[in-house]
PDB file of N, CA and C in Angstrom:
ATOM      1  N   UNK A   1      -8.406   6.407   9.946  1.00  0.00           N
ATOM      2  CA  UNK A   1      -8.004   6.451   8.555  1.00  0.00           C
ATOM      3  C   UNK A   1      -6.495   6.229   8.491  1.00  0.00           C
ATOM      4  N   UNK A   2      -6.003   5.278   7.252  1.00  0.00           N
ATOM      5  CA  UNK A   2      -4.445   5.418   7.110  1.00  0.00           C
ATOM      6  C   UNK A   2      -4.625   5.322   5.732  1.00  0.00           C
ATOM      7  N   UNK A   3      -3.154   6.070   5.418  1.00  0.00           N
ATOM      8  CA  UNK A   3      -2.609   6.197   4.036  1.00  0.00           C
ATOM      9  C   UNK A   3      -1.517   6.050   4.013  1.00  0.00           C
ATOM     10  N   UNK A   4      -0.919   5.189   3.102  1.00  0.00           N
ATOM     11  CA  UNK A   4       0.386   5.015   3.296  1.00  0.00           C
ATOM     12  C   UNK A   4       0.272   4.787   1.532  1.00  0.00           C
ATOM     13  N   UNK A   5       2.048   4.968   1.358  1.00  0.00           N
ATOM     14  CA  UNK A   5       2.378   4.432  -0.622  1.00  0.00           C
ATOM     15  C   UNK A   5       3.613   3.710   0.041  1.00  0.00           C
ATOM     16  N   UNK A   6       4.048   2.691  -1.166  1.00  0.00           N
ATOM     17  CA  UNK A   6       5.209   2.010  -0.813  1.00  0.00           C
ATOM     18  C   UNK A   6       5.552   1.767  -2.497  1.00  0.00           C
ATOM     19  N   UNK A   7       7.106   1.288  -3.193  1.00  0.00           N
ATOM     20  CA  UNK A   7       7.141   1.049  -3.566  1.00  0.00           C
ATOM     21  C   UNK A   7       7.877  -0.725  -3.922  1.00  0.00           C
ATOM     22  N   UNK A   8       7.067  -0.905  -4.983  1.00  0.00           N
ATOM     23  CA  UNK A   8       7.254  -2.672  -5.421  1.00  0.00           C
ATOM     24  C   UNK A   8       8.105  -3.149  -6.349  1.00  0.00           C
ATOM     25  N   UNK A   9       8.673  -3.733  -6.309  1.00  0.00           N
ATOM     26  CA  UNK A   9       9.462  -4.114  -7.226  1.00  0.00           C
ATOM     27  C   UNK A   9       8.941  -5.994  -7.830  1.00  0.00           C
ATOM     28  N   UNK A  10       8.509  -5.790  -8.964  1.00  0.00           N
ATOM     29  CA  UNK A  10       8.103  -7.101  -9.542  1.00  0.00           C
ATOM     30  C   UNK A  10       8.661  -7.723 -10.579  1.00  0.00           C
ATOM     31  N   UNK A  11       8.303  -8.960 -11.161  1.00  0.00           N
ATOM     32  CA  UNK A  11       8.911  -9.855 -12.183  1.00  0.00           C
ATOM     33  C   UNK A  11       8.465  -9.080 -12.880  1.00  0.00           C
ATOM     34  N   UNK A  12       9.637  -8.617 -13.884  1.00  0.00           N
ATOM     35  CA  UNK A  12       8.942  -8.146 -15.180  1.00  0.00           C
ATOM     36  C   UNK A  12       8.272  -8.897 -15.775  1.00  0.00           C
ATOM     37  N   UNK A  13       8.394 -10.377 -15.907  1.00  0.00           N
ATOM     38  CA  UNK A  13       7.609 -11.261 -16.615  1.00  0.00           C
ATOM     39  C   UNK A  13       6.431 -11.624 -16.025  1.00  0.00           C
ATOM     40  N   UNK A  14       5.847 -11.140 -15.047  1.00  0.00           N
ATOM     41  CA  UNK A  14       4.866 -11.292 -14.092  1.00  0.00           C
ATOM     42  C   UNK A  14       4.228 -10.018 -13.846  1.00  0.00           C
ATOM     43  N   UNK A  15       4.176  -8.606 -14.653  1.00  0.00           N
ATOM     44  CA  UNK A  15       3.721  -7.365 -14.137  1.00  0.00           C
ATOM     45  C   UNK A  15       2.611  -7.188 -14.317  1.00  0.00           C
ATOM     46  N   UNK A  16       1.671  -7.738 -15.190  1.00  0.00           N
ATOM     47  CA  UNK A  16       0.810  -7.793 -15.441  1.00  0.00           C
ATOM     48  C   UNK A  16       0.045  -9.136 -14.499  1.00  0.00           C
ATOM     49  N   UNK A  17       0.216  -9.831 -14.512  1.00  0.00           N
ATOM     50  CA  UNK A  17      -0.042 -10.621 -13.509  1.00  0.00           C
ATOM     51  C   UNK A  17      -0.224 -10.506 -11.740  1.00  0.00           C
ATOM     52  N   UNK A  18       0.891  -9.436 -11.322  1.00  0.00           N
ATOM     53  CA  UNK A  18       0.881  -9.048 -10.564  1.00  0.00           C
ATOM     54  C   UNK A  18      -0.273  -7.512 -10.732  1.00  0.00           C
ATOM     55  N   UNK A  19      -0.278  -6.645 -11.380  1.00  0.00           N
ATOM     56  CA  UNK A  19      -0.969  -5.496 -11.891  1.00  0.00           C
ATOM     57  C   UNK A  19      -2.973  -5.856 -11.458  1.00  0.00           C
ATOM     58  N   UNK A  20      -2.822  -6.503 -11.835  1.00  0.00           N
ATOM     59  CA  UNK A  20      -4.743  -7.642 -11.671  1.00  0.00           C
ATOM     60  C   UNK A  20      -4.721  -7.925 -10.086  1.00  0.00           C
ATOM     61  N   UNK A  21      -3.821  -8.575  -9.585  1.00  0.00           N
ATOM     62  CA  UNK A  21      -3.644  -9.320  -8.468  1.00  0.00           C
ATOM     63  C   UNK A  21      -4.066  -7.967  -7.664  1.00  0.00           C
ATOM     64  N   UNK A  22      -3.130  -7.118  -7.657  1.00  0.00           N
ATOM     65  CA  UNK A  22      -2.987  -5.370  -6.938  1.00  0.00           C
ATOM     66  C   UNK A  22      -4.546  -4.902  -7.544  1.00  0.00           C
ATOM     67  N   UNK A  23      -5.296  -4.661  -8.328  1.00  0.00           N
ATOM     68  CA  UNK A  23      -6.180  -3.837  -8.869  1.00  0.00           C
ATOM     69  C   UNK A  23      -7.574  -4.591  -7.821  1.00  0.00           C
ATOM     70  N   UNK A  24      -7.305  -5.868  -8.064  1.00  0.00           N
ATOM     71  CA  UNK A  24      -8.364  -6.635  -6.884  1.00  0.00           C
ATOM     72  C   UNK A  24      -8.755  -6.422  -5.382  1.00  0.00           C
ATOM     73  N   UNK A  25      -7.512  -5.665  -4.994  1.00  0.00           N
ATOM     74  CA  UNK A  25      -7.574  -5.357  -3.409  1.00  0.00           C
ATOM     75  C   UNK A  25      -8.142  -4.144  -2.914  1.00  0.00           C
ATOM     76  N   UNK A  26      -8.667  -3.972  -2.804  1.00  0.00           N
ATOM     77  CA  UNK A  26      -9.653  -2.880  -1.985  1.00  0.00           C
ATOM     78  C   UNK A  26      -8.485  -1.678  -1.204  1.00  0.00           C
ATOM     79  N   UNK A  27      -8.795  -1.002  -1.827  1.00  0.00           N
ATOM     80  CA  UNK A  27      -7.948   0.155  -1.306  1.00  0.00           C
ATOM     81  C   UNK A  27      -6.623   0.860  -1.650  1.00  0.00           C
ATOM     82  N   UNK A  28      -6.397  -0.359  -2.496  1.00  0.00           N
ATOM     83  CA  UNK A  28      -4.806  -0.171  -3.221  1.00  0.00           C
ATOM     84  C   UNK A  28      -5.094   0.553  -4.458  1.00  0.00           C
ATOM     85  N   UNK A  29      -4.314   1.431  -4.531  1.00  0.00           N
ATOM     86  CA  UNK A  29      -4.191   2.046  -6.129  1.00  0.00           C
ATOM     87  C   UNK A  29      -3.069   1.901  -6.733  1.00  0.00           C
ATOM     88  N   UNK A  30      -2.770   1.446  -8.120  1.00  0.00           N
ATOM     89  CA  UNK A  30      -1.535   1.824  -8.306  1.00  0.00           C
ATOM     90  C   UNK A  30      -1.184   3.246  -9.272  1.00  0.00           C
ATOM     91  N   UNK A  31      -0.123   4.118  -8.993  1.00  0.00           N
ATOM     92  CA  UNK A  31       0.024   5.455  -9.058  1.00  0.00           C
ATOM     93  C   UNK A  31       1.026   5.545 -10.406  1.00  0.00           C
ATOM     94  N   UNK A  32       1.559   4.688 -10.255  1.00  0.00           N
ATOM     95  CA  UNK A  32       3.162   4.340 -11.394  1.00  0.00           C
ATOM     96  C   UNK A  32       3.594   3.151 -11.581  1.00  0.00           C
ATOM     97  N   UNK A  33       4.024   2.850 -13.152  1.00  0.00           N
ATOM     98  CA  UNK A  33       4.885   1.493 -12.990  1.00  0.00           C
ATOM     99  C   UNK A  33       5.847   1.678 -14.175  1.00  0.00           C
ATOM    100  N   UNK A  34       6.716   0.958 -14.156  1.00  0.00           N
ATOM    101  CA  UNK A  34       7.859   0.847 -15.254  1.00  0.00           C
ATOM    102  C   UNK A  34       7.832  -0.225 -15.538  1.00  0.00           C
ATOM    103  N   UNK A  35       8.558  -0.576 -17.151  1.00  0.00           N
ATOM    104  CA  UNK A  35       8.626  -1.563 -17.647  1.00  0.00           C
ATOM    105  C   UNK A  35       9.777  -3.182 -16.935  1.00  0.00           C
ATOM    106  N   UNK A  36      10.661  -2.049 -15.846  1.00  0.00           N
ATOM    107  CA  UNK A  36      11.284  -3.055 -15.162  1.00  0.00           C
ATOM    108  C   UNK A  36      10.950  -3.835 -14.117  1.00  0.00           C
ATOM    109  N   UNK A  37       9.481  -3.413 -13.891  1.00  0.00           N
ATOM    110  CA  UNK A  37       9.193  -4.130 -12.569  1.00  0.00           C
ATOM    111  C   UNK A  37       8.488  -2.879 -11.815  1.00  0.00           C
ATOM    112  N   UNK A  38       9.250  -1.982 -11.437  1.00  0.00           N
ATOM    113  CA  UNK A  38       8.745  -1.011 -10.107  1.00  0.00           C
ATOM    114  C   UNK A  38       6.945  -0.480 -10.438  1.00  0.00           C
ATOM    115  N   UNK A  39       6.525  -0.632  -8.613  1.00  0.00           N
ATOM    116  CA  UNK A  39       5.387   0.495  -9.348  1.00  0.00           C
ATOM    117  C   UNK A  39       5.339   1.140  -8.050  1.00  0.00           C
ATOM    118  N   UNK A  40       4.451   2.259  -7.993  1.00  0.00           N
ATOM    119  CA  UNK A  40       4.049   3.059  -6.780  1.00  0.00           C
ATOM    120  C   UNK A  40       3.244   2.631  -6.603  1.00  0.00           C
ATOM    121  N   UNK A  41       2.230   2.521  -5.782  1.00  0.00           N
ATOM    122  CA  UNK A  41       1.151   1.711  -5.095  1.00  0.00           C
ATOM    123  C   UNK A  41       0.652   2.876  -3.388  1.00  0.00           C
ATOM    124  N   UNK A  42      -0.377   3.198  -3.751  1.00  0.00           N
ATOM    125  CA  UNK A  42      -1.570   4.172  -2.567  1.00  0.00           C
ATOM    126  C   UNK A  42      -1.898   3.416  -1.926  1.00  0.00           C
ATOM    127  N   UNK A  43      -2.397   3.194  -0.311  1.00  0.00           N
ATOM    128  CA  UNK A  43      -2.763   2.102   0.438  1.00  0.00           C
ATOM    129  C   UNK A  43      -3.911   2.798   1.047  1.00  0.00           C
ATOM    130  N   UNK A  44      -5.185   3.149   1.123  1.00  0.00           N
ATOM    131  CA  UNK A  44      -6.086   3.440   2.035  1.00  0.00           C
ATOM    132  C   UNK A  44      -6.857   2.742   2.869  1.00  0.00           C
ATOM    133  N   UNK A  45      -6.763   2.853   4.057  1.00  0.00           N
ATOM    134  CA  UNK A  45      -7.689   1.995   5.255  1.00  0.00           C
ATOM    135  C   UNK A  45      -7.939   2.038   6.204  1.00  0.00           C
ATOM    136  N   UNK A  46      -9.369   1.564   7.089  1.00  0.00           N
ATOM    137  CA  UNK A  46      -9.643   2.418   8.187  1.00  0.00           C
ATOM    138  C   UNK A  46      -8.786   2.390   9.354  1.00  0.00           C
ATOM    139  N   UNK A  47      -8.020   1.116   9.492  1.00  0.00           N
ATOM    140  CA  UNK A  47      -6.996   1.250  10.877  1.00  0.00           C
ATOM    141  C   UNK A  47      -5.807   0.610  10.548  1.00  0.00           C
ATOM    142  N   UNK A  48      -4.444   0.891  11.856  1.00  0.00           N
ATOM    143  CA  UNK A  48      -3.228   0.011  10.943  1.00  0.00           C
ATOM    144  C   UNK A  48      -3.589  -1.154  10.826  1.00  0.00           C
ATOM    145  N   UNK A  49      -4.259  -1.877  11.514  1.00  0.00           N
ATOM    146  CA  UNK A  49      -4.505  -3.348  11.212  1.00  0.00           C
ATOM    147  C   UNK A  49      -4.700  -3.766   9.986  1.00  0.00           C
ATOM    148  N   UNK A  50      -5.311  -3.375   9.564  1.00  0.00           N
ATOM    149  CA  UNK A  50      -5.935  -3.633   8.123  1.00  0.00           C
ATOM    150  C   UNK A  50      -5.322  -3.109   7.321  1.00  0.00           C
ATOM    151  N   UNK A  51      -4.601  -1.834   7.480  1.00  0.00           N
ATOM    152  CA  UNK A  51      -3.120  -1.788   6.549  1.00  0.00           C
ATOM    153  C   UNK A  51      -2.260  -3.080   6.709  1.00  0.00           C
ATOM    154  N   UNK A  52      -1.764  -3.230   7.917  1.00  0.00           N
ATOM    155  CA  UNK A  52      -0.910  -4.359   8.176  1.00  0.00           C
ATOM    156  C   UNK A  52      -1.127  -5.883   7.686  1.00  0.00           C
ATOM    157  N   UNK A  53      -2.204  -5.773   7.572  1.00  0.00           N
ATOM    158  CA  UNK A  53      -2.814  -6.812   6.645  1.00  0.00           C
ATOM    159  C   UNK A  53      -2.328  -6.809   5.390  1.00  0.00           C
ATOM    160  N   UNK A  54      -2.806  -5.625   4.773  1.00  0.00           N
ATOM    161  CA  UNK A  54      -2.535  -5.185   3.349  1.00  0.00           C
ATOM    162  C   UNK A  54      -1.192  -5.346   2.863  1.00  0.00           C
ATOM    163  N   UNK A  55      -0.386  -5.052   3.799  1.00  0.00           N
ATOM    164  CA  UNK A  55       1.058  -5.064   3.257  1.00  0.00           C
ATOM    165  C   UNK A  55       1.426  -6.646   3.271  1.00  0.00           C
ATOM    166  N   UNK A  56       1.054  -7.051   4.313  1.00  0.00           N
ATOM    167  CA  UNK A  56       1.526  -8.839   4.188  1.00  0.00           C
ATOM    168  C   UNK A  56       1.023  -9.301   2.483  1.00  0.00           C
ATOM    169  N   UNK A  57      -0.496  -8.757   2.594  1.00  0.00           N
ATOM    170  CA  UNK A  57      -1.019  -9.418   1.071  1.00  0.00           C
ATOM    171  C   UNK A  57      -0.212  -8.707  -0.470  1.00  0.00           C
ATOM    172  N   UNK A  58       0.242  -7.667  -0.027  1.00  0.00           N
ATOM    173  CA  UNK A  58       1.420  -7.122  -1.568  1.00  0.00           C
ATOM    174  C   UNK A  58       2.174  -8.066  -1.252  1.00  0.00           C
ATOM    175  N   UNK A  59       3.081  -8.212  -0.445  1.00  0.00           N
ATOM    176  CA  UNK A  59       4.414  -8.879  -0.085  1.00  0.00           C
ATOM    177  C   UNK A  59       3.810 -10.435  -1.030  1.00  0.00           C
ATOM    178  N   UNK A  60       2.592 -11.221  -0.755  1.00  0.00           N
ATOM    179  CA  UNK A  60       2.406 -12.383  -1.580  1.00  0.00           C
ATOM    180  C   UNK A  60       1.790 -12.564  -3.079  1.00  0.00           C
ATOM    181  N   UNK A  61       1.966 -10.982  -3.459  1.00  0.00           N
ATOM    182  CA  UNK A  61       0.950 -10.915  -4.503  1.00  0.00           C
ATOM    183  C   UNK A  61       1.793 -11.523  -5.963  1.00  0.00           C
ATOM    184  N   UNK A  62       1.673 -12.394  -6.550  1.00  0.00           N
ATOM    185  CA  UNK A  62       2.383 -12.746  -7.967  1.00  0.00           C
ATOM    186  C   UNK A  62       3.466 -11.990  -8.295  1.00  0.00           C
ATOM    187  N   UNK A  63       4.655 -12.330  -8.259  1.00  0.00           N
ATOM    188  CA  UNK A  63       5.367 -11.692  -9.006  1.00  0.00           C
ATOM    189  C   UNK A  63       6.403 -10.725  -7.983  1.00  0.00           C
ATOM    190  N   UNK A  64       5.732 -10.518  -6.734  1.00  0.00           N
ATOM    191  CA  UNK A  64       6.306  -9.299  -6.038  1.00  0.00           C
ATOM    192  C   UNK A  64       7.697  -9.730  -5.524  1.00  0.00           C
ATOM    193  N   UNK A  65       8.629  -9.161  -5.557  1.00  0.00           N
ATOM    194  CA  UNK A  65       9.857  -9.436  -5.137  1.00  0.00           C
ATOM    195  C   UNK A  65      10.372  -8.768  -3.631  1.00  0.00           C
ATOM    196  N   UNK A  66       9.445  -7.640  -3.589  1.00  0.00           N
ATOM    197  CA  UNK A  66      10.144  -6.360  -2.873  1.00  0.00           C
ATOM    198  C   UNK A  66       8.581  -5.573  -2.499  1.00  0.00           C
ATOM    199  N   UNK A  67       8.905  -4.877  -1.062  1.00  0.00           N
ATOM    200  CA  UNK A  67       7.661  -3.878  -0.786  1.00  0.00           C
ATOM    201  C   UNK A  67       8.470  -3.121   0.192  1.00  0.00           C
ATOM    202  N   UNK A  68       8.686  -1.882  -0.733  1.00  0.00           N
ATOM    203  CA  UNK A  68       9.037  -0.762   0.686  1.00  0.00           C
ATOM    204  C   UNK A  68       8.454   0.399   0.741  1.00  0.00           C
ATOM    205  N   UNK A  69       7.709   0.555   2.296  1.00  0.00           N
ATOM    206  CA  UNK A  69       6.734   1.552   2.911  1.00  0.00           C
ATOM    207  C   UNK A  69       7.584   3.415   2.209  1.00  0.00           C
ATOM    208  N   UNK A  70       6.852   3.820   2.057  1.00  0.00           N
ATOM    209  CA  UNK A  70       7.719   4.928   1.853  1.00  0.00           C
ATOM    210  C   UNK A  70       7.452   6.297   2.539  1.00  0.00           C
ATOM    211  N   UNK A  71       5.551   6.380   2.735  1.00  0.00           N
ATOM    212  CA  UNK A  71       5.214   7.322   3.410  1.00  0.00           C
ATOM    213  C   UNK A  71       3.885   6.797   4.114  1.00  0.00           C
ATOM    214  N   UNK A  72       3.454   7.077   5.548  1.00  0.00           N
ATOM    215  CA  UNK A  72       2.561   6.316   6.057  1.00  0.00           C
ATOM    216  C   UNK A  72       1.711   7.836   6.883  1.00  0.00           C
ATOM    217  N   UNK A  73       0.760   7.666   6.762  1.00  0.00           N
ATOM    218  CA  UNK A  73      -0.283   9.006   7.893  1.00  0.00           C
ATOM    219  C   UNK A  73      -1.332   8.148   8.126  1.00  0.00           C
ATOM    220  N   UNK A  74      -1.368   8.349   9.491  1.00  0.00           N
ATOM    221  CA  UNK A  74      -2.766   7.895  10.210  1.00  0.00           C
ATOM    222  C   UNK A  74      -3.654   8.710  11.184  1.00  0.00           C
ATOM    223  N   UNK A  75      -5.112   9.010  11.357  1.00  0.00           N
ATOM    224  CA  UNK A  75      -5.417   9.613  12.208  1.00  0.00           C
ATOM    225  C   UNK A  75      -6.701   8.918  12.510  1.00  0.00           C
ATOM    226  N   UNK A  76      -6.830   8.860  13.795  1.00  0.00           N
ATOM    227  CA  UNK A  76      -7.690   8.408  14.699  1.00  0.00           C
ATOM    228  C   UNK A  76      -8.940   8.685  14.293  1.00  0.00           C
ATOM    229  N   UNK A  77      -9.367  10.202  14.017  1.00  0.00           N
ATOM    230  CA  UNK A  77     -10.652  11.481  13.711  1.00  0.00           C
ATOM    231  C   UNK A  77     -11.706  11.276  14.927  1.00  0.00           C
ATOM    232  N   UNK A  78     -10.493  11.210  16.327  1.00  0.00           N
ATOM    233  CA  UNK A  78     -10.667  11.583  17.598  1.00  0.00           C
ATOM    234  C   UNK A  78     -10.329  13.241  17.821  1.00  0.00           C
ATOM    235  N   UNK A  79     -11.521  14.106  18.002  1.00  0.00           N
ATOM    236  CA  UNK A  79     -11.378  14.680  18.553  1.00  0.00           C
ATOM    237  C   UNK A  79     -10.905  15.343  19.878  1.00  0.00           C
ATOM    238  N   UNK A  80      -9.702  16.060  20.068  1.00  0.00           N
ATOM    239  CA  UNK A  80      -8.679  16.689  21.223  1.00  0.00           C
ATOM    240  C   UNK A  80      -9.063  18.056  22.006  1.00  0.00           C
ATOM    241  N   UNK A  81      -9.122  17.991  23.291  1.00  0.00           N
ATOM    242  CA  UNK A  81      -9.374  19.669  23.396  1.00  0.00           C
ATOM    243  C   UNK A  81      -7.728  20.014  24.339  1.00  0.00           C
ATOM    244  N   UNK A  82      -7.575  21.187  24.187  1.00  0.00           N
ATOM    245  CA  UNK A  82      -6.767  21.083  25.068  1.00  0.00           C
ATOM    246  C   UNK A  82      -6.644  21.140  25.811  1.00  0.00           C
ATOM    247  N   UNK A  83      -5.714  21.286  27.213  1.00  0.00           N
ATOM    248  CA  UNK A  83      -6.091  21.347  28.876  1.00  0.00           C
ATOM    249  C   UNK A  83      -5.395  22.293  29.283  1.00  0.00           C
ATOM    250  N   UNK A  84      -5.771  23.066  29.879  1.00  0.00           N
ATOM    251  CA  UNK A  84      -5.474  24.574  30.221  1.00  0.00           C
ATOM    252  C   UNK A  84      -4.765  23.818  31.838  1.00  0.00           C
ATOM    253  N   UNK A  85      -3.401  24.166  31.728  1.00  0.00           N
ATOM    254  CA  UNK A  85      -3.046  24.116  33.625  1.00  0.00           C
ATOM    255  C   UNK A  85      -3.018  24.993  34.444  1.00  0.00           C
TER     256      UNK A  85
END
């Protein structure tokens, strides 16, 4: 599992354009936006790959100017035991 948010900075004249583009992608939410462009944006997915994916596809999405990661958690949901020495 990963979760990460980043925030975007877009054409204002394109936010809506961009807004559709983002709502289409599987896993993305968006959390916040302003009338100048910015929005917050949720990223959920099963491995970084496919985050890493994800972020290339904001970075080309209509309008986007800007994508910065802001908080990222990932976990395996590999179970650990510990080792007694």
């Amino acid at each position: 599992m990963n979760i990460s948010s980043a925030i975007l900075h877009v054409a204002p004249a394109r936010i809506d354009e961009a807004r559709t583009a983002l709502l289409a992608m599987s896993g993305v939410e968006i959390h916040a936006q302003s009338p100048e462009g910015k929005m917050v944006v949720i990223l959920e997915d099963d491995d970084l790959e496919s985050a890493a994916n994800k972020y290339v596809a904001l970075h080309a999405a209509p309008g986007v100017a800007s994508v910065a990661m802001v908080y990222q958690y990932s976990d395996d949901d590999i179970d650990t035991e510990e080792v007694k020495a």
